[in-house]
PDB file of N, CA and C in Angstrom:
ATOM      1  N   UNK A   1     166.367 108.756 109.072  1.00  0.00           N
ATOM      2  CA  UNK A   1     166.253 107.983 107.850  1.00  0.00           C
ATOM      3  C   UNK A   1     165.620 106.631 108.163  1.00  0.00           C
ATOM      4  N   UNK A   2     164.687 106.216 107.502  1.00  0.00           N
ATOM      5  CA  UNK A   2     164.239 104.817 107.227  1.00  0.00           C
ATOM      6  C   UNK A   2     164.694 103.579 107.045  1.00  0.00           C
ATOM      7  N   UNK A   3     164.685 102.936 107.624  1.00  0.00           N
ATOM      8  CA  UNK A   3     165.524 101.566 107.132  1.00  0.00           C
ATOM      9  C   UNK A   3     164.948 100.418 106.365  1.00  0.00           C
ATOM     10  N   UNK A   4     164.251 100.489 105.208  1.00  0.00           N
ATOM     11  CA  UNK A   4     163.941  99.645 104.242  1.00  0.00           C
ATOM     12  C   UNK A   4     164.648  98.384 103.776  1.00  0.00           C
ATOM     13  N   UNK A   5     164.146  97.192 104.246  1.00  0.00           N
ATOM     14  CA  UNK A   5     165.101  95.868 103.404  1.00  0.00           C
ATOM     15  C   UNK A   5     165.260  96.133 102.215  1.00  0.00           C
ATOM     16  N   UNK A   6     165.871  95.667 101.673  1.00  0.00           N
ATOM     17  CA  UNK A   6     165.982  94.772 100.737  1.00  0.00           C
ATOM     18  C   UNK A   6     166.727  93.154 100.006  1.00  0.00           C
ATOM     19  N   UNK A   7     165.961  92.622  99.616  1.00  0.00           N
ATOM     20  CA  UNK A   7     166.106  90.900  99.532  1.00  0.00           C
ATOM     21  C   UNK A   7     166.986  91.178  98.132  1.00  0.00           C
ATOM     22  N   UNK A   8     167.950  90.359  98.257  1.00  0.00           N
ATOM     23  CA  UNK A   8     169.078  90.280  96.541  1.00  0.00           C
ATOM     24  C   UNK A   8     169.553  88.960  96.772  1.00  0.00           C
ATOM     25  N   UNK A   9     169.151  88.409  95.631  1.00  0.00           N
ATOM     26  CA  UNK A   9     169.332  86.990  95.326  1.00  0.00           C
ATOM     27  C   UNK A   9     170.688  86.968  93.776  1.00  0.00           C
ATOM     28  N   UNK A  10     171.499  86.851  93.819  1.00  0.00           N
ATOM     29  CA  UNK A  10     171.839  86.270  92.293  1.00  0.00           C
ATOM     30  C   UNK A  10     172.592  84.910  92.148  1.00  0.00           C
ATOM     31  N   UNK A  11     171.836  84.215  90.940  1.00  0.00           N
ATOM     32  CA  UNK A  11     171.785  82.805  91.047  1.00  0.00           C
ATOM     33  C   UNK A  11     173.138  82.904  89.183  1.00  0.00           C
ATOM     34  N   UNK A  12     173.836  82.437  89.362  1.00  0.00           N
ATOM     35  CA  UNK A  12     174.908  81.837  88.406  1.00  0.00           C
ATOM     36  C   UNK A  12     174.228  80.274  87.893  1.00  0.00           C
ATOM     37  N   UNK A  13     174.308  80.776  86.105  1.00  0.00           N
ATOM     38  CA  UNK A  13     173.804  79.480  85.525  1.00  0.00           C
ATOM     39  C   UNK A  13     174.756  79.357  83.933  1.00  0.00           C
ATOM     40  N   UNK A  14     174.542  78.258  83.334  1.00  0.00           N
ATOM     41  CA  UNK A  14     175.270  78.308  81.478  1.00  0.00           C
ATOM     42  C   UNK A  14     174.377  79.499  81.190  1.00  0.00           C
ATOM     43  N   UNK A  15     173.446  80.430  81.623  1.00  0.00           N
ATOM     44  CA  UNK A  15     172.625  81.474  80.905  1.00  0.00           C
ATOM     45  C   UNK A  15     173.003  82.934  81.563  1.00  0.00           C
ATOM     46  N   UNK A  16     174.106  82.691  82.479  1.00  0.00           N
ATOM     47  CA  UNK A  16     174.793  84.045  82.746  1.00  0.00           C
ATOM     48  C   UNK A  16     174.100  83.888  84.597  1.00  0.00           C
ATOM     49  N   UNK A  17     173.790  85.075  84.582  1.00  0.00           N
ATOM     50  CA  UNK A  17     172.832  85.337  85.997  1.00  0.00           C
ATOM     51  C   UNK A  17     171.640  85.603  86.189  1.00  0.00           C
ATOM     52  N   UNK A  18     171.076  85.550  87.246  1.00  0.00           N
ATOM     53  CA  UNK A  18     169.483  85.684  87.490  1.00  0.00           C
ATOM     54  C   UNK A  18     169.844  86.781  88.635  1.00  0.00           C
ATOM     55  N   UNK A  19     169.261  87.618  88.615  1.00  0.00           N
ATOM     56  CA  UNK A  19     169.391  88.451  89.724  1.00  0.00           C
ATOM     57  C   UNK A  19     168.009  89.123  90.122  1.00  0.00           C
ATOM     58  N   UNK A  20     167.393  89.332  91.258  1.00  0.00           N
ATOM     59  CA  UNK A  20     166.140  89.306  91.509  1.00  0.00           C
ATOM     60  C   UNK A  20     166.159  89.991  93.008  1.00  0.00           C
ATOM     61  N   UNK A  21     165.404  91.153  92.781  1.00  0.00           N
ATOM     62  CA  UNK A  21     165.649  91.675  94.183  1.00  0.00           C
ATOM     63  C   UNK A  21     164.239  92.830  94.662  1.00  0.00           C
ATOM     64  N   UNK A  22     164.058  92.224  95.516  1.00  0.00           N
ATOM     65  CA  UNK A  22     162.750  92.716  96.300  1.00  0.00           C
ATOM     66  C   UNK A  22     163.464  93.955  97.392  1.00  0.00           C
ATOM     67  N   UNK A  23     162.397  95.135  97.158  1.00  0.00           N
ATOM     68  CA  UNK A  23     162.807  95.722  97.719  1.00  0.00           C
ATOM     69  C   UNK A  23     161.402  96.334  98.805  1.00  0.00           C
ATOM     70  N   UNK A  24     161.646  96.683  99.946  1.00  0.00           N
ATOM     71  CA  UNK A  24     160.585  96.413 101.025  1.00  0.00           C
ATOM     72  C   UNK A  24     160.264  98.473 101.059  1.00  0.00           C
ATOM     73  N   UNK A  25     159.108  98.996 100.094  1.00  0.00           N
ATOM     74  CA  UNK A  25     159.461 100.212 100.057  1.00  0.00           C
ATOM     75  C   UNK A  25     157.237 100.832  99.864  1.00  0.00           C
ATOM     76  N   UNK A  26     157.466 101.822 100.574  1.00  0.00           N
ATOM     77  CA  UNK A  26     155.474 101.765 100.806  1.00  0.00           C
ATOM     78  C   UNK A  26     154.734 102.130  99.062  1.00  0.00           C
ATOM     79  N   UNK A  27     155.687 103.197  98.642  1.00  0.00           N
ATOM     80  CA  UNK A  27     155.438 103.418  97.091  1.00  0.00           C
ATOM     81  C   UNK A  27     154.342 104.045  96.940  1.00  0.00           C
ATOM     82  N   UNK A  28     153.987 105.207  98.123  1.00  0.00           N
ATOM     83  CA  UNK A  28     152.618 106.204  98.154  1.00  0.00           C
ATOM     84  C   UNK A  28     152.657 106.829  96.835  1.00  0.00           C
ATOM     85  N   UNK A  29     151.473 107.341  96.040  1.00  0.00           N
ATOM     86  CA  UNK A  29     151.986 108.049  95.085  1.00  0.00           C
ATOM     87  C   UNK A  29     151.175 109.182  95.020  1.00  0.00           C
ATOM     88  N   UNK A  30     150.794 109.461  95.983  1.00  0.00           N
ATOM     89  CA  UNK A  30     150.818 110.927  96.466  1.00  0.00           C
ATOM     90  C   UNK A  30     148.732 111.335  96.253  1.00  0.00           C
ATOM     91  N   UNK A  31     147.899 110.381  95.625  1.00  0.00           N
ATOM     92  CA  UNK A  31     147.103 110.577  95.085  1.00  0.00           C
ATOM     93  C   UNK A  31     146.391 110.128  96.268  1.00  0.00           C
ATOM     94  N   UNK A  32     146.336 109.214  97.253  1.00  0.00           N
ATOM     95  CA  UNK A  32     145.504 108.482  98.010  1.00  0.00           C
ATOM     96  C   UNK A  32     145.152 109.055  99.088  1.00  0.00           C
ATOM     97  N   UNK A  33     144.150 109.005  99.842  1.00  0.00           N
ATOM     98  CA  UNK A  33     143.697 109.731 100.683  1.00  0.00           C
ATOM     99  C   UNK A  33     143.476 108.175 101.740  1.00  0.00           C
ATOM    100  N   UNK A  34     144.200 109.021 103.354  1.00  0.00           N
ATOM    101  CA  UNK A  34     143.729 108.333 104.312  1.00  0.00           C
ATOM    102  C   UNK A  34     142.758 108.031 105.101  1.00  0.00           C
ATOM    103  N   UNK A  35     142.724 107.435 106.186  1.00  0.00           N
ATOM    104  CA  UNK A  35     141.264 107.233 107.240  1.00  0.00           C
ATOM    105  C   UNK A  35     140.302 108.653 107.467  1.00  0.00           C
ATOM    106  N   UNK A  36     141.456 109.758 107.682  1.00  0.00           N
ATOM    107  CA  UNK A  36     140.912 111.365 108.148  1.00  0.00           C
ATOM    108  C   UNK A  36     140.548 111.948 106.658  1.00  0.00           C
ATOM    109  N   UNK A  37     140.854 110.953 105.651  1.00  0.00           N
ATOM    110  CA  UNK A  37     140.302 111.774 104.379  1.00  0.00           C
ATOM    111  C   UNK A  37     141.692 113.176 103.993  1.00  0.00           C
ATOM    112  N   UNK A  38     142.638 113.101 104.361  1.00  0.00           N
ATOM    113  CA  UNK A  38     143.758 113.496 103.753  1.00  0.00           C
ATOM    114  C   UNK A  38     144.624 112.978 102.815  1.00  0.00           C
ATOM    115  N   UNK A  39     145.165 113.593 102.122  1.00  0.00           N
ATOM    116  CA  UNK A  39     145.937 113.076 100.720  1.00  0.00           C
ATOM    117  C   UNK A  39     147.477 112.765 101.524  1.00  0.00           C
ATOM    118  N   UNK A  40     147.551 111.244 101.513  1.00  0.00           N
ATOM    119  CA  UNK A  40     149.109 110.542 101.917  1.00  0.00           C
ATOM    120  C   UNK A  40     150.152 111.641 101.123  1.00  0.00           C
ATOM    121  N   UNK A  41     151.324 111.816 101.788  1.00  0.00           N
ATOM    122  CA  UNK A  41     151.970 112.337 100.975  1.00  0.00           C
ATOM    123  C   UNK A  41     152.941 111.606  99.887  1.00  0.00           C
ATOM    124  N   UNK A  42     153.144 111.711  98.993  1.00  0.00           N
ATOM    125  CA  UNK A  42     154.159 111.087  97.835  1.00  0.00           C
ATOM    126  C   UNK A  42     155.109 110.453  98.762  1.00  0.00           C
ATOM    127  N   UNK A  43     155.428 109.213  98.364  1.00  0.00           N
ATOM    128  CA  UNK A  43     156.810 108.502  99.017  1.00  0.00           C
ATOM    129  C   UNK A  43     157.044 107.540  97.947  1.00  0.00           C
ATOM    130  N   UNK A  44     158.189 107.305  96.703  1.00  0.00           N
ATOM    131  CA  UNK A  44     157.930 106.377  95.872  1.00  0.00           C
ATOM    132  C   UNK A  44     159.656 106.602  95.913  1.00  0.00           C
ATOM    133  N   UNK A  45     159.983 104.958  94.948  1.00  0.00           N
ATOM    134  CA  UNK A  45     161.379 105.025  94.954  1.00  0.00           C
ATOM    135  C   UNK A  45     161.853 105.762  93.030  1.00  0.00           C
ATOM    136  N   UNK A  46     162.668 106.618  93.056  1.00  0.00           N
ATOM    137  CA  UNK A  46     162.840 107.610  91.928  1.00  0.00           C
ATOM    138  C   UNK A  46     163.622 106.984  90.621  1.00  0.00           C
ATOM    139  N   UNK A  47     164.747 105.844  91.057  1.00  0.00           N
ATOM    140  CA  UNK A  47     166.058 105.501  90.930  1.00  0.00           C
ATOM    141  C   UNK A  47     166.474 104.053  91.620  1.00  0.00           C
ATOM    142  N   UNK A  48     166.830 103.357  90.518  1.00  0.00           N
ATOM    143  CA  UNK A  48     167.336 101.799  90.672  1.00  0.00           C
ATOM    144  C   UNK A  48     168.606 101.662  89.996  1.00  0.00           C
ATOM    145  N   UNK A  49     169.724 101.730  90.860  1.00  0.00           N
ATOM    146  CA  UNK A  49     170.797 101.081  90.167  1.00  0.00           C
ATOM    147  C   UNK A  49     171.577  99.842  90.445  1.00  0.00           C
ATOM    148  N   UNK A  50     171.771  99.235  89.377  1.00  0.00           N
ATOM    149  CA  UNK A  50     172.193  97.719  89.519  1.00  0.00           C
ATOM    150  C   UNK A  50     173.972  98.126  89.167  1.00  0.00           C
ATOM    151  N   UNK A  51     174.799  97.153  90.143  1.00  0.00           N
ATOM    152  CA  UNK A  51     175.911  97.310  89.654  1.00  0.00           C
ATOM    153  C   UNK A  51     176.549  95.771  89.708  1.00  0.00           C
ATOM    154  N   UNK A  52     177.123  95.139  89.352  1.00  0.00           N
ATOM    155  CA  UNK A  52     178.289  94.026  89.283  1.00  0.00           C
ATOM    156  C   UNK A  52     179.721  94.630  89.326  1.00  0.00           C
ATOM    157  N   UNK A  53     180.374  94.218  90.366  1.00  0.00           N
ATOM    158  CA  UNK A  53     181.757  94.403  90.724  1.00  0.00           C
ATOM    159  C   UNK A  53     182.014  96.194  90.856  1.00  0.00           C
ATOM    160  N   UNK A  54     180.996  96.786  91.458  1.00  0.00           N
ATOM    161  CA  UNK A  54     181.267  98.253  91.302  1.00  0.00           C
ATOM    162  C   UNK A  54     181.251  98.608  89.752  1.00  0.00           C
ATOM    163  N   UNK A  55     180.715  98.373  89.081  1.00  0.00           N
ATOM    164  CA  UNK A  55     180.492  98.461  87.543  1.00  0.00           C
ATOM    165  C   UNK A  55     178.750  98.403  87.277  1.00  0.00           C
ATOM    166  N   UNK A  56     178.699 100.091  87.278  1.00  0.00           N
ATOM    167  CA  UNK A  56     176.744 100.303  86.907  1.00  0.00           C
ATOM    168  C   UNK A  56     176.767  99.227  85.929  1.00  0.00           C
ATOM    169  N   UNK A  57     175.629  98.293  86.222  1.00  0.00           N
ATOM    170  CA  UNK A  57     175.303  98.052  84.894  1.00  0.00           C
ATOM    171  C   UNK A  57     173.901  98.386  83.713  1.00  0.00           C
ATOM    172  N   UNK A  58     173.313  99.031  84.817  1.00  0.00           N
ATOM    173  CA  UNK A  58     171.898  99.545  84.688  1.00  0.00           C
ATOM    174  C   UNK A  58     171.490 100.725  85.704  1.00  0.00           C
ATOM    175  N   UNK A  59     170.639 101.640  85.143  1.00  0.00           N
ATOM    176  CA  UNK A  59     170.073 102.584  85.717  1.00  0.00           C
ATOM    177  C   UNK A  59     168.588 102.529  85.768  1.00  0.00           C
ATOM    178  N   UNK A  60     167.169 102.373  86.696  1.00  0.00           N
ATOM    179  CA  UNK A  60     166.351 102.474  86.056  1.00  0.00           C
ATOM    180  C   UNK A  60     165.707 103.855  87.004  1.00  0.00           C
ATOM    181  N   UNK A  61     165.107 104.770  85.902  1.00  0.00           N
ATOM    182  CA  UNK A  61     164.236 105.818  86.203  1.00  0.00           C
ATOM    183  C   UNK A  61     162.876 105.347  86.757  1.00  0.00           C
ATOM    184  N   UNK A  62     161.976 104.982  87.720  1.00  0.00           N
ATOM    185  CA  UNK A  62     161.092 104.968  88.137  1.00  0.00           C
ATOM    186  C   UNK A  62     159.985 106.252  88.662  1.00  0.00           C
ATOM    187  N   UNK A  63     158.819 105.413  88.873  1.00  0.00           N
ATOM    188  CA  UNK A  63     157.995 106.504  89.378  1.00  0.00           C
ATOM    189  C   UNK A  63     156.721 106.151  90.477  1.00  0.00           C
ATOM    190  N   UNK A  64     155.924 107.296  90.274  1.00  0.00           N
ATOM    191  CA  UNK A  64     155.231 106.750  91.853  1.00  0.00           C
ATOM    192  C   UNK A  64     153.724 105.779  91.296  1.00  0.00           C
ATOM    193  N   UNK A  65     154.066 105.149  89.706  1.00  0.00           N
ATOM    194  CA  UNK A  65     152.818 103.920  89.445  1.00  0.00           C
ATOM    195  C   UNK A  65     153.667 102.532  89.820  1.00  0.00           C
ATOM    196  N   UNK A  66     154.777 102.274  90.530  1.00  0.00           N
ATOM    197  CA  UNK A  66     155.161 101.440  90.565  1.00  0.00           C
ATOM    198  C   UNK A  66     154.532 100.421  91.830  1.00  0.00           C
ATOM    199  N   UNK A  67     154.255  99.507  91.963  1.00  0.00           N
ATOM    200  CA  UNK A  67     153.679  98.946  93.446  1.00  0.00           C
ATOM    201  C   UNK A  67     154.275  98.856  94.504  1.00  0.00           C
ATOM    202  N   UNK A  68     153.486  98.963  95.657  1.00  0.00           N
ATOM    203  CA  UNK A  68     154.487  98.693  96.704  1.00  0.00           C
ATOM    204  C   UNK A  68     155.013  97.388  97.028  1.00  0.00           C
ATOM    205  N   UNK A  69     156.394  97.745  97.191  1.00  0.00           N
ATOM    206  CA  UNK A  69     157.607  96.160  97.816  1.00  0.00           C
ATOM    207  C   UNK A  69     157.777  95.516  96.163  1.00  0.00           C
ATOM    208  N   UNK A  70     158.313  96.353  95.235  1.00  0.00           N
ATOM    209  CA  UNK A  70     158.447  95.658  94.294  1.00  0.00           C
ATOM    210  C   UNK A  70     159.916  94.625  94.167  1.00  0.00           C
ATOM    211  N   UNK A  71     159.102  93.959  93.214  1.00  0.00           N
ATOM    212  CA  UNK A  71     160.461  92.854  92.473  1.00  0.00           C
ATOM    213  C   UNK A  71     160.672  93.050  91.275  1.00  0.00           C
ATOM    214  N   UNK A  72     161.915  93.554  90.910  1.00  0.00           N
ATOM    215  CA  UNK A  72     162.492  93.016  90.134  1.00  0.00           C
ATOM    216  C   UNK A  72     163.715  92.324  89.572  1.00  0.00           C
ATOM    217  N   UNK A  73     163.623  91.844  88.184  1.00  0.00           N
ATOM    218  CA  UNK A  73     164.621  90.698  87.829  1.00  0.00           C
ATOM    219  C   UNK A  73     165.419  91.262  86.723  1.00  0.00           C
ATOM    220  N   UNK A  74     166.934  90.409  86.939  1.00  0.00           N
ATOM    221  CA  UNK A  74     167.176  90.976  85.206  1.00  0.00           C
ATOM    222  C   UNK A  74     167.781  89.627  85.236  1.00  0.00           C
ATOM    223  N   UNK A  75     168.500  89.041  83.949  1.00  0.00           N
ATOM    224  CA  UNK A  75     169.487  88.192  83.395  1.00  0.00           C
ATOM    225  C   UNK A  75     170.437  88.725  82.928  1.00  0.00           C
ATOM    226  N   UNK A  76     171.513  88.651  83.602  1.00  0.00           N
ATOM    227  CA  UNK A  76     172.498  89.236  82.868  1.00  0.00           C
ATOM    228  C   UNK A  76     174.038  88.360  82.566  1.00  0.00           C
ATOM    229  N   UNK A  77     174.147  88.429  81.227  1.00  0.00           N
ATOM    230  CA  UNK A  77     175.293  87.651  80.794  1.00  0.00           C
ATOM    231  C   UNK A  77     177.184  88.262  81.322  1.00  0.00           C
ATOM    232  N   UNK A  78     177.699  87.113  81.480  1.00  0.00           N
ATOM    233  CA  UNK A  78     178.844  87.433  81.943  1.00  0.00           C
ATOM    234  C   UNK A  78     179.668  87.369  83.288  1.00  0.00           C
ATOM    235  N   UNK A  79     178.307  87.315  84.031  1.00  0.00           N
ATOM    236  CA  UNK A  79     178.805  87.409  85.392  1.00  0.00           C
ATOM    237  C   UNK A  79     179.085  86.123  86.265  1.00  0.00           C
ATOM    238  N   UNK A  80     180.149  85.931  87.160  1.00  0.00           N
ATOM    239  CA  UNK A  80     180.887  85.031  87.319  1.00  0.00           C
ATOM    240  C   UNK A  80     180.246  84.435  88.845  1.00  0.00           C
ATOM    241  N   UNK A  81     180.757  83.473  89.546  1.00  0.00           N
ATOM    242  CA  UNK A  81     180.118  82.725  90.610  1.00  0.00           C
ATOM    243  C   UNK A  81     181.307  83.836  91.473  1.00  0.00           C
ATOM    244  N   UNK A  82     181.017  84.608  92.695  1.00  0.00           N
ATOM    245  CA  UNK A  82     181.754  85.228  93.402  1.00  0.00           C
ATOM    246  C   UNK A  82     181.876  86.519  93.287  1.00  0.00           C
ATOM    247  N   UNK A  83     181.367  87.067  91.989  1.00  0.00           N
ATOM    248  CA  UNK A  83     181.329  88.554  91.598  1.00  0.00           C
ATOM    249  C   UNK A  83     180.522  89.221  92.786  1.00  0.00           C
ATOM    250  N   UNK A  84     180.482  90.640  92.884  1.00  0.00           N
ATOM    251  CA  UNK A  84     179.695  91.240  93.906  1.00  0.00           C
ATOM    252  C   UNK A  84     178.411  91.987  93.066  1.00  0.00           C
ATOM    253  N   UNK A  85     177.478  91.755  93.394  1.00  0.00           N
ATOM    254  CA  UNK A  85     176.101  92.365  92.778  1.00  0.00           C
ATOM    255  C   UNK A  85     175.563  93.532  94.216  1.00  0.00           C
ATOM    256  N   UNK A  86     175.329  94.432  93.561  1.00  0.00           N
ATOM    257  CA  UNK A  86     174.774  95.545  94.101  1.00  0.00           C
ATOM    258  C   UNK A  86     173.820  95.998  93.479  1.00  0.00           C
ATOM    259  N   UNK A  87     172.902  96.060  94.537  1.00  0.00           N
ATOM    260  CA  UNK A  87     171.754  97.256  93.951  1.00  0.00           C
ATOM    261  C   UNK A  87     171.287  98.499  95.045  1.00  0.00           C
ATOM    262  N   UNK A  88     171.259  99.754  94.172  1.00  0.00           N
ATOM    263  CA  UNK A  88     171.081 100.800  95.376  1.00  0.00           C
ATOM    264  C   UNK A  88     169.772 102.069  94.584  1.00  0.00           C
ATOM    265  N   UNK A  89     168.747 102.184  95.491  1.00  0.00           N
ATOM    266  CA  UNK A  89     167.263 102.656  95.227  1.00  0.00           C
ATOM    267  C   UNK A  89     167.802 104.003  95.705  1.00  0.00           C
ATOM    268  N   UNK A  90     167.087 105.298  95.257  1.00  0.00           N
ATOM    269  CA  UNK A  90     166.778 106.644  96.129  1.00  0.00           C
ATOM    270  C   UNK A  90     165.556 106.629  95.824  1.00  0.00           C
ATOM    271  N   UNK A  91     164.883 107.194  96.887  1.00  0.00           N
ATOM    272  CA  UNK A  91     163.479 107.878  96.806  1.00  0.00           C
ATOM    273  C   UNK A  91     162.903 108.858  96.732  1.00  0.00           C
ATOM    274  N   UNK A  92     162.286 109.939  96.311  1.00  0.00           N
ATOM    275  CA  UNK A  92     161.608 111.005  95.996  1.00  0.00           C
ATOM    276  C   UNK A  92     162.057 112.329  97.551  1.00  0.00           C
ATOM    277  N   UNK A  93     162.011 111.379  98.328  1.00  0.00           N
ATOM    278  CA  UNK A  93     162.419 112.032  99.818  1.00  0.00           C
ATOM    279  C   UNK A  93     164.056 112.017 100.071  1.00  0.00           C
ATOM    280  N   UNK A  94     165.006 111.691  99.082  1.00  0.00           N
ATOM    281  CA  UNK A  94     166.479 111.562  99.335  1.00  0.00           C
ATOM    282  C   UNK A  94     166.946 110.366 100.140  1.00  0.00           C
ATOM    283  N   UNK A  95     165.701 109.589 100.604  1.00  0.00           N
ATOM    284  CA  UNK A  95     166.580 108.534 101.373  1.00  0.00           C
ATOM    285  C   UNK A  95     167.036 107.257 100.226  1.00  0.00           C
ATOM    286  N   UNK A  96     168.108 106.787 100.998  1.00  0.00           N
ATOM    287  CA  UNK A  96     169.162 105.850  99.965  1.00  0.00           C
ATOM    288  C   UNK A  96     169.481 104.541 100.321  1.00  0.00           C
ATOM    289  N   UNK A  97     168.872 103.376  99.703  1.00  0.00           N
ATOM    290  CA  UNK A  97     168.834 101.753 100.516  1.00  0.00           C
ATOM    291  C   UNK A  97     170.341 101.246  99.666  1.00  0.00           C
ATOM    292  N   UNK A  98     171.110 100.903 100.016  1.00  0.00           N
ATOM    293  CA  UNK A  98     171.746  99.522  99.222  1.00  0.00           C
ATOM    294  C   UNK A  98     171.897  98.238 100.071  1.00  0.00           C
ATOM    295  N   UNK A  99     171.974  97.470  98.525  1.00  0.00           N
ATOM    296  CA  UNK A  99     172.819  95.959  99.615  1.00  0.00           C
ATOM    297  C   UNK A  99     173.580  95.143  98.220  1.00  0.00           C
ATOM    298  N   UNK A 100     174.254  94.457  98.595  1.00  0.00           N
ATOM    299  CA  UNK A 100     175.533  93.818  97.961  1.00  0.00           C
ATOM    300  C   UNK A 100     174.949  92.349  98.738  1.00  0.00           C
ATOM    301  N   UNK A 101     175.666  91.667  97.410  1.00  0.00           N
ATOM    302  CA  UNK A 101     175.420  90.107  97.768  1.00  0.00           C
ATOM    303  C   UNK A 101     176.771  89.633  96.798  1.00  0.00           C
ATOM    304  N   UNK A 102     176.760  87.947  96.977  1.00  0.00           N
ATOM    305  CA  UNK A 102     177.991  87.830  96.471  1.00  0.00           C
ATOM    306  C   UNK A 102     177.190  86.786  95.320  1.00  0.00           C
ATOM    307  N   UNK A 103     177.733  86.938  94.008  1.00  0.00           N
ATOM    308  CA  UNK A 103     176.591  85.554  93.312  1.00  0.00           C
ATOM    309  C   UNK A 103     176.811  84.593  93.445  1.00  0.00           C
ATOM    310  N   UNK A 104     175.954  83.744  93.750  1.00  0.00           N
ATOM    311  CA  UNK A 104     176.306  82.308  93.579  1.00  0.00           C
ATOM    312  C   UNK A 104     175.962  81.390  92.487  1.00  0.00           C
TER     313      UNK A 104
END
């Protein structure tokens, strides 16, 4: 299995949270052809789930137009300075990244 970073930031404000998380992932989408003129094979991430305190709070369905090493952000209301934010990716190939941060 692969070991892919990923960066998770969540920032506590009067507007709830900022949560923002880069994830370090190649995002082939199966169409591109290499140096030898062969078609790369598909490698994209399938599945984004965001959780606060072990509580999904989002699911997102992705696909292989997404770019590689993407970022994304959400705002989300409610969440407290110390809560645990998680986010955990699968990819088209079954491999599975998470990471947990604590918000600040």
């Amino acid at each position: 299995m692969i070991n892919y970073a990923i960066r998770l930031r969540a920032t506590v404000d009067e507007q709830g949270a900022l949560i923002k998380a880069l994830l370090t992932h190649p995002m082939e989408n199966g169409f591109r052809r290499n140096a030898a003129g062969e078609i790369a094979a598909a490698h994209y991430i399938t599945e984004i789930t965001l959780r606060i305190n072990d509580e999904p709070v989002t699911t997102l369905l992705t696909g292989s137009g997404i770019a590689a090493n993407p970022l994304f952000g959400w705002r989300i209301d409610g969440v407290q300075r110390g809560d645990t934010v998680t986010i955990v990716w699968r990819d088209n190939l079954g491999n599975i990244q998470a990471k947990d941060t604590s918000a600040q």
